[in-house]
N, C-alpha and C. Protein backbone atom coordinates (compact mmCIF):
# COMPACT_ATOMS: atom_id res chain seq x y z
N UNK A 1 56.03 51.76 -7.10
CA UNK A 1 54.68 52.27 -7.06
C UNK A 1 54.64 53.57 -7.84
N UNK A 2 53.69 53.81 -8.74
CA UNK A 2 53.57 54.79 -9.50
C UNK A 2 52.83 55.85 -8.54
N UNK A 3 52.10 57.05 -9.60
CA UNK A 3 51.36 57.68 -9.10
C UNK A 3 50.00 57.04 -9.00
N UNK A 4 49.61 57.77 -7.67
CA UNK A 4 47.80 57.34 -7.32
C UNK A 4 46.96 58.02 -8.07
N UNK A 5 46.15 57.16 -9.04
CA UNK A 5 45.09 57.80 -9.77
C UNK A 5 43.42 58.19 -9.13
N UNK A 6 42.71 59.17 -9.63
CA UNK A 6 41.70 60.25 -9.00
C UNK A 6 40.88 57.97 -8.66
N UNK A 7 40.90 57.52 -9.87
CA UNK A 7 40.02 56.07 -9.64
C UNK A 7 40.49 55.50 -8.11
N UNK A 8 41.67 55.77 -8.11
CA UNK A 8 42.02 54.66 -7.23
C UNK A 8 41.89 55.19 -5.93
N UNK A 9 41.73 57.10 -5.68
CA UNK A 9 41.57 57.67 -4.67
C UNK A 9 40.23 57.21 -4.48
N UNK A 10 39.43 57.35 -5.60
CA UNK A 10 38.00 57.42 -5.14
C UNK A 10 38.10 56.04 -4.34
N UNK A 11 37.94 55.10 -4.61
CA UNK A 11 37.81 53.54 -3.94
C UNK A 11 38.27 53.86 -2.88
N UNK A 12 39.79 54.43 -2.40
CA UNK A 12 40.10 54.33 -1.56
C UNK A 12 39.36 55.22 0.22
N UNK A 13 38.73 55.75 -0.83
CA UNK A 13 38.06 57.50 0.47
C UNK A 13 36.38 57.28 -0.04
N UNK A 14 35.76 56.00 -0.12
CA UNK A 14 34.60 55.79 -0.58
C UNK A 14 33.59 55.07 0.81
N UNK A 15 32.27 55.64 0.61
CA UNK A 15 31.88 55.16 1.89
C UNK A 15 31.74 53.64 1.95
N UNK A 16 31.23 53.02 0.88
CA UNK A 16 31.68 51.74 0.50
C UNK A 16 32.72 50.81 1.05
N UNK A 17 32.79 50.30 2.33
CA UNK A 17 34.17 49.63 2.54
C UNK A 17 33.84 48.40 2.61
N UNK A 18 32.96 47.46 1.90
CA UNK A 18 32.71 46.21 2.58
C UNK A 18 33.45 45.32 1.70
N UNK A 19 33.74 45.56 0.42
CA UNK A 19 34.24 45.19 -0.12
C UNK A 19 36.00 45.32 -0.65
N UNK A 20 36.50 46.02 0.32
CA UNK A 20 38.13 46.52 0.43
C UNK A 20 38.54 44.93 0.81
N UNK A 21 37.95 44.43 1.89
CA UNK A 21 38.76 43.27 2.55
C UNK A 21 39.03 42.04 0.89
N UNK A 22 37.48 42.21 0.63
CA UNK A 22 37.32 40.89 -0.58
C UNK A 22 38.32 41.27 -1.25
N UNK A 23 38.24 42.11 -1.97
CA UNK A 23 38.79 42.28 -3.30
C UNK A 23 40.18 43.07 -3.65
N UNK A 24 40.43 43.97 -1.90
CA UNK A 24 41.70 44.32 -1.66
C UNK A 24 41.47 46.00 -2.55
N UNK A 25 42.50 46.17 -2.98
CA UNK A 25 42.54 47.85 -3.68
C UNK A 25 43.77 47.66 -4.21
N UNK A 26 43.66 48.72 -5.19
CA UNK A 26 44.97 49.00 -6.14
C UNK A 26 45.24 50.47 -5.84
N UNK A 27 46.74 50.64 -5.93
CA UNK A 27 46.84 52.11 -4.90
C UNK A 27 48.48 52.30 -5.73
N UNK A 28 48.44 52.97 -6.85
CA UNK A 28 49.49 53.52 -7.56
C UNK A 28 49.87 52.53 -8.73
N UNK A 29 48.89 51.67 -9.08
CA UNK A 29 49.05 50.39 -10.40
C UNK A 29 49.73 49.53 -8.99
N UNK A 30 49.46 49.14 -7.82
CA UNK A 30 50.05 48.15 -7.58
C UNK A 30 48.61 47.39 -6.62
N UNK A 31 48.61 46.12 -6.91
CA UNK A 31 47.40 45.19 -6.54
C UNK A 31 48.18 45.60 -5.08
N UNK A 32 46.68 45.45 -3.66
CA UNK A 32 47.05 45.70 -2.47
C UNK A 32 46.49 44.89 -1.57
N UNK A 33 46.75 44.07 -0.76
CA UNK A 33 45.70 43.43 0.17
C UNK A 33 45.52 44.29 1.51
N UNK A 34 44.22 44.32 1.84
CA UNK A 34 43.55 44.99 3.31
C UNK A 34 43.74 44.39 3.94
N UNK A 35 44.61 45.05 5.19
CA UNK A 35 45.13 44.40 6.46
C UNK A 35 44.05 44.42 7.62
N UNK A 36 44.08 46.44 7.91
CA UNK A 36 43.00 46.75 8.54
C UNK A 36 42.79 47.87 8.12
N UNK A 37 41.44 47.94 8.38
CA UNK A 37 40.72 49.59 7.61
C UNK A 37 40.18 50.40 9.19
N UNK A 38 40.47 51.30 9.16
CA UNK A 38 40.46 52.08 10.29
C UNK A 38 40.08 53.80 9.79
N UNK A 39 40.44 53.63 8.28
CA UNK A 39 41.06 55.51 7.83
C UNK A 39 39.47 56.09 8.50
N UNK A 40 38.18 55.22 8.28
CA UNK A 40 37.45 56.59 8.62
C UNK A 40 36.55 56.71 10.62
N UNK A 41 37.51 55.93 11.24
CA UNK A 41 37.17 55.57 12.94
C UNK A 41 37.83 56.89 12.88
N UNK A 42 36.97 57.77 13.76
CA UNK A 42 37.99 59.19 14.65
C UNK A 42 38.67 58.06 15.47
N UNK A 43 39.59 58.92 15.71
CA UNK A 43 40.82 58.90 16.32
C UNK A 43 41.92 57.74 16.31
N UNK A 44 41.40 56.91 14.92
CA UNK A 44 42.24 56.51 14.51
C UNK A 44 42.92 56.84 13.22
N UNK A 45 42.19 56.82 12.36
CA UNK A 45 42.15 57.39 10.93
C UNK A 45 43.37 56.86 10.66
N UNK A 46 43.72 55.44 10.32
CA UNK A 46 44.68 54.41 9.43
C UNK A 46 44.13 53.51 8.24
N UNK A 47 44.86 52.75 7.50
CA UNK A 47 44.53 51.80 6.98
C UNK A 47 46.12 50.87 6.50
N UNK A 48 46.09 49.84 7.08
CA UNK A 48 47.04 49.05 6.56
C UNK A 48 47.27 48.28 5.48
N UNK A 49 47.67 48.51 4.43
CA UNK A 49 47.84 47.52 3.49
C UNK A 49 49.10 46.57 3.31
N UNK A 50 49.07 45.69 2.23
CA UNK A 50 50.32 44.75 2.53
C UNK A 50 50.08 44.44 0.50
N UNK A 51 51.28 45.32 -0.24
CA UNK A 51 50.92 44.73 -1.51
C UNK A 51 51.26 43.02 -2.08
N UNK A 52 50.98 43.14 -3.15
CA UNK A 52 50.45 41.36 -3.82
C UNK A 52 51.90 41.34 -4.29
N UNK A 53 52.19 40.08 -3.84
CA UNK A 53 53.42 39.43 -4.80
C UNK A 53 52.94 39.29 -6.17
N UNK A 54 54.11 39.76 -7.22
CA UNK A 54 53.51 39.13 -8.90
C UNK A 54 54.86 38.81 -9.23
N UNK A 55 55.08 37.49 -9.31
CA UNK A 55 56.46 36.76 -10.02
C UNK A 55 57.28 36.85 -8.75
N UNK A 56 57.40 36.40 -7.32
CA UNK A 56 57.92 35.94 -6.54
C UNK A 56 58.86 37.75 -6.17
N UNK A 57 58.16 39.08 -6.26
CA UNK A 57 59.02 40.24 -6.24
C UNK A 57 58.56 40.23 -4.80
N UNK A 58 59.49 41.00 -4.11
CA UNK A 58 59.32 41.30 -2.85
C UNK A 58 57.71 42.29 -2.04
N UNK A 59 57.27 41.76 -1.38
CA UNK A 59 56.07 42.65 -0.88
C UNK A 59 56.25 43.51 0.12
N UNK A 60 55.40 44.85 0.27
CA UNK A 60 55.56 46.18 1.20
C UNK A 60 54.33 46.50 1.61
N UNK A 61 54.89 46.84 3.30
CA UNK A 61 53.64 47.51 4.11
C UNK A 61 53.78 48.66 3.73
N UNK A 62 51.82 49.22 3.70
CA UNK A 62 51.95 50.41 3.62
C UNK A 62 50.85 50.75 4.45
N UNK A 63 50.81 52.18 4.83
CA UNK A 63 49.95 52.70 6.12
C UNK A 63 49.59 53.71 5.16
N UNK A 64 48.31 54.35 5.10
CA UNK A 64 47.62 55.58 5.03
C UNK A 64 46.96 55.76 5.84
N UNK A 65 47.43 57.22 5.96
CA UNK A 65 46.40 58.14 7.10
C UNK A 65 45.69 59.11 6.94
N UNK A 66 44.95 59.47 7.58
CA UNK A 66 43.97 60.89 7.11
C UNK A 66 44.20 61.78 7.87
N UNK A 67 44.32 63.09 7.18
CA UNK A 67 43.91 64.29 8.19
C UNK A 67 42.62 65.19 7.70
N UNK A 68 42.68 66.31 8.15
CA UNK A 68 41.26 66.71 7.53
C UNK A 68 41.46 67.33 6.04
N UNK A 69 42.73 67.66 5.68
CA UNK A 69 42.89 68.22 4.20
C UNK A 69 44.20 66.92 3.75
N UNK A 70 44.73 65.83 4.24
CA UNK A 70 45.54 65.37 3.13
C UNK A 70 45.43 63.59 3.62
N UNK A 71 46.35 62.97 3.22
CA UNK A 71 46.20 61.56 3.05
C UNK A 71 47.80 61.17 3.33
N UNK A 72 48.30 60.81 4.01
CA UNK A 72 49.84 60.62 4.08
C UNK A 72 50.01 58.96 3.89
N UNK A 73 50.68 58.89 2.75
CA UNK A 73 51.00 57.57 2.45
C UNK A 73 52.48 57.19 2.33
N UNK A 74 52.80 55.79 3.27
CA UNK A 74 54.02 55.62 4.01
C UNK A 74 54.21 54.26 3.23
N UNK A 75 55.21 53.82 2.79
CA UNK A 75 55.55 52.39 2.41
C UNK A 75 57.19 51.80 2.74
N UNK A 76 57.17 51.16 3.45
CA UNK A 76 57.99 50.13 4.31
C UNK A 76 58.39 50.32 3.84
N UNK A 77 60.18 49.37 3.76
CA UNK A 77 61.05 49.36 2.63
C UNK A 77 61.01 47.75 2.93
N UNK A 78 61.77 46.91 2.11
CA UNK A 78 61.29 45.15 2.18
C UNK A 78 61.58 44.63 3.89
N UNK A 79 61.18 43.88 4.16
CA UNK A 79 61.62 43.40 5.49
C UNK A 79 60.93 44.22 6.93
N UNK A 80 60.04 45.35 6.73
CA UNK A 80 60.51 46.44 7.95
C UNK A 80 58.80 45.97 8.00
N UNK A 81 58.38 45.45 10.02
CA UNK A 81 57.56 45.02 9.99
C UNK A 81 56.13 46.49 10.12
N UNK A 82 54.98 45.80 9.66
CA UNK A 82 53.73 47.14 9.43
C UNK A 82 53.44 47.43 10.55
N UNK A 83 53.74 47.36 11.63
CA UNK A 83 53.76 48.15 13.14
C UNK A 83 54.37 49.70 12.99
N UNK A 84 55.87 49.33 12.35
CA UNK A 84 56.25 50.15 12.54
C UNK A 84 55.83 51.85 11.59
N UNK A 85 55.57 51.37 10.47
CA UNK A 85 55.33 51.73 9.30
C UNK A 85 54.09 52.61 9.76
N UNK A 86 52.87 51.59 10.62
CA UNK A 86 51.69 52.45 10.65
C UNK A 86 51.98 53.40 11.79
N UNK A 87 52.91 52.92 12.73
CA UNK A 87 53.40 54.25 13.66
C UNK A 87 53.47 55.38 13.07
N UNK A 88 54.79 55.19 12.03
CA UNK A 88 55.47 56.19 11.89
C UNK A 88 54.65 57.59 11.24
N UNK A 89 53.57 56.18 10.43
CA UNK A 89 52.41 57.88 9.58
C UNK A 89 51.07 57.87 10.21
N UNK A 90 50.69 57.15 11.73
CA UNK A 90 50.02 57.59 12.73
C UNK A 90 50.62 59.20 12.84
N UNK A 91 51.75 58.71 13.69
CA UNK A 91 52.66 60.43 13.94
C UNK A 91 52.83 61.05 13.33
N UNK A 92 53.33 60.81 11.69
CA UNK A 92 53.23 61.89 10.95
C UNK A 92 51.48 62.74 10.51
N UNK A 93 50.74 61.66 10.70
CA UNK A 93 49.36 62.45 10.45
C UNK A 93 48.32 63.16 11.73
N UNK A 94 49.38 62.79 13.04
CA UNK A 94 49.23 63.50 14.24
C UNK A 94 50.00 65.38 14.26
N UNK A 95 51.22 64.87 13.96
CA UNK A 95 51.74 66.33 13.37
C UNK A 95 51.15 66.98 12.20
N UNK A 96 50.59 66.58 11.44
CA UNK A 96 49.94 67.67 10.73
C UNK A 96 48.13 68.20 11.67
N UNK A 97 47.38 66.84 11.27
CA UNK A 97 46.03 67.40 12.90
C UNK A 97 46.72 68.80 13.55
N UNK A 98 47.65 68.45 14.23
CA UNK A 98 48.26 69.74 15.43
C UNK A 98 48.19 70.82 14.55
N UNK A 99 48.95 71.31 13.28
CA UNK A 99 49.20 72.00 12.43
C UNK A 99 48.13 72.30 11.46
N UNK A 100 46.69 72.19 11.70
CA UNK A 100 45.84 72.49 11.68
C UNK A 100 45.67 71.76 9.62
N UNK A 101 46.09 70.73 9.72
CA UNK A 101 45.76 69.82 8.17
C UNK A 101 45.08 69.20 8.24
């Protein structure tokens, strides 16, 4: 996964969500399918993605979270199921909230 471009932030932090599920999102040049969108529910503030296979390569969960100044983006490594993944940057975007981010 490359870097996330200002395009791909915008889509991603847009009030617009009806169309995330259809058409999915691209989030660092990599095609993404919407698992669940949650980033803008208080007190949840997640979103699960699961990227697109292209040529049989391995696919990765990824979790973004919100806080009030940043976006913490977490990506599985192959095999590691998206439970855990969206835990882990639930908590990490709980520790920053506390830390006033």
């Amino acid at each position: 996964m490359g870097c996330i471009s200002p395009v791909e932030m915008n889509v991603l932090l847009g009030k617009d969500r009806s169309l995330l599920f259809v058409n999915g999102l691209t989030l660092g040049g990599q095609k993404c399918s919407v698992i669940r969108d949650n980033l803008m529910i208080d007190g949840e503030f997640t979103m699960d993605l699961r990227t697109k296979s292209i040529k049989g390569e391995p696919t990765f969960n990824i979790t973004i979270s919100r806080t009030a100044r940043t976006l913490v983006v977490l990506m599985g490594k192959e095999g590691i199921h998206g439970g855990n993944v969206n835990m882990k940057c639930f908590e990490m975007a709980c520790y920053l909230r506390n830390a006033g981010y």
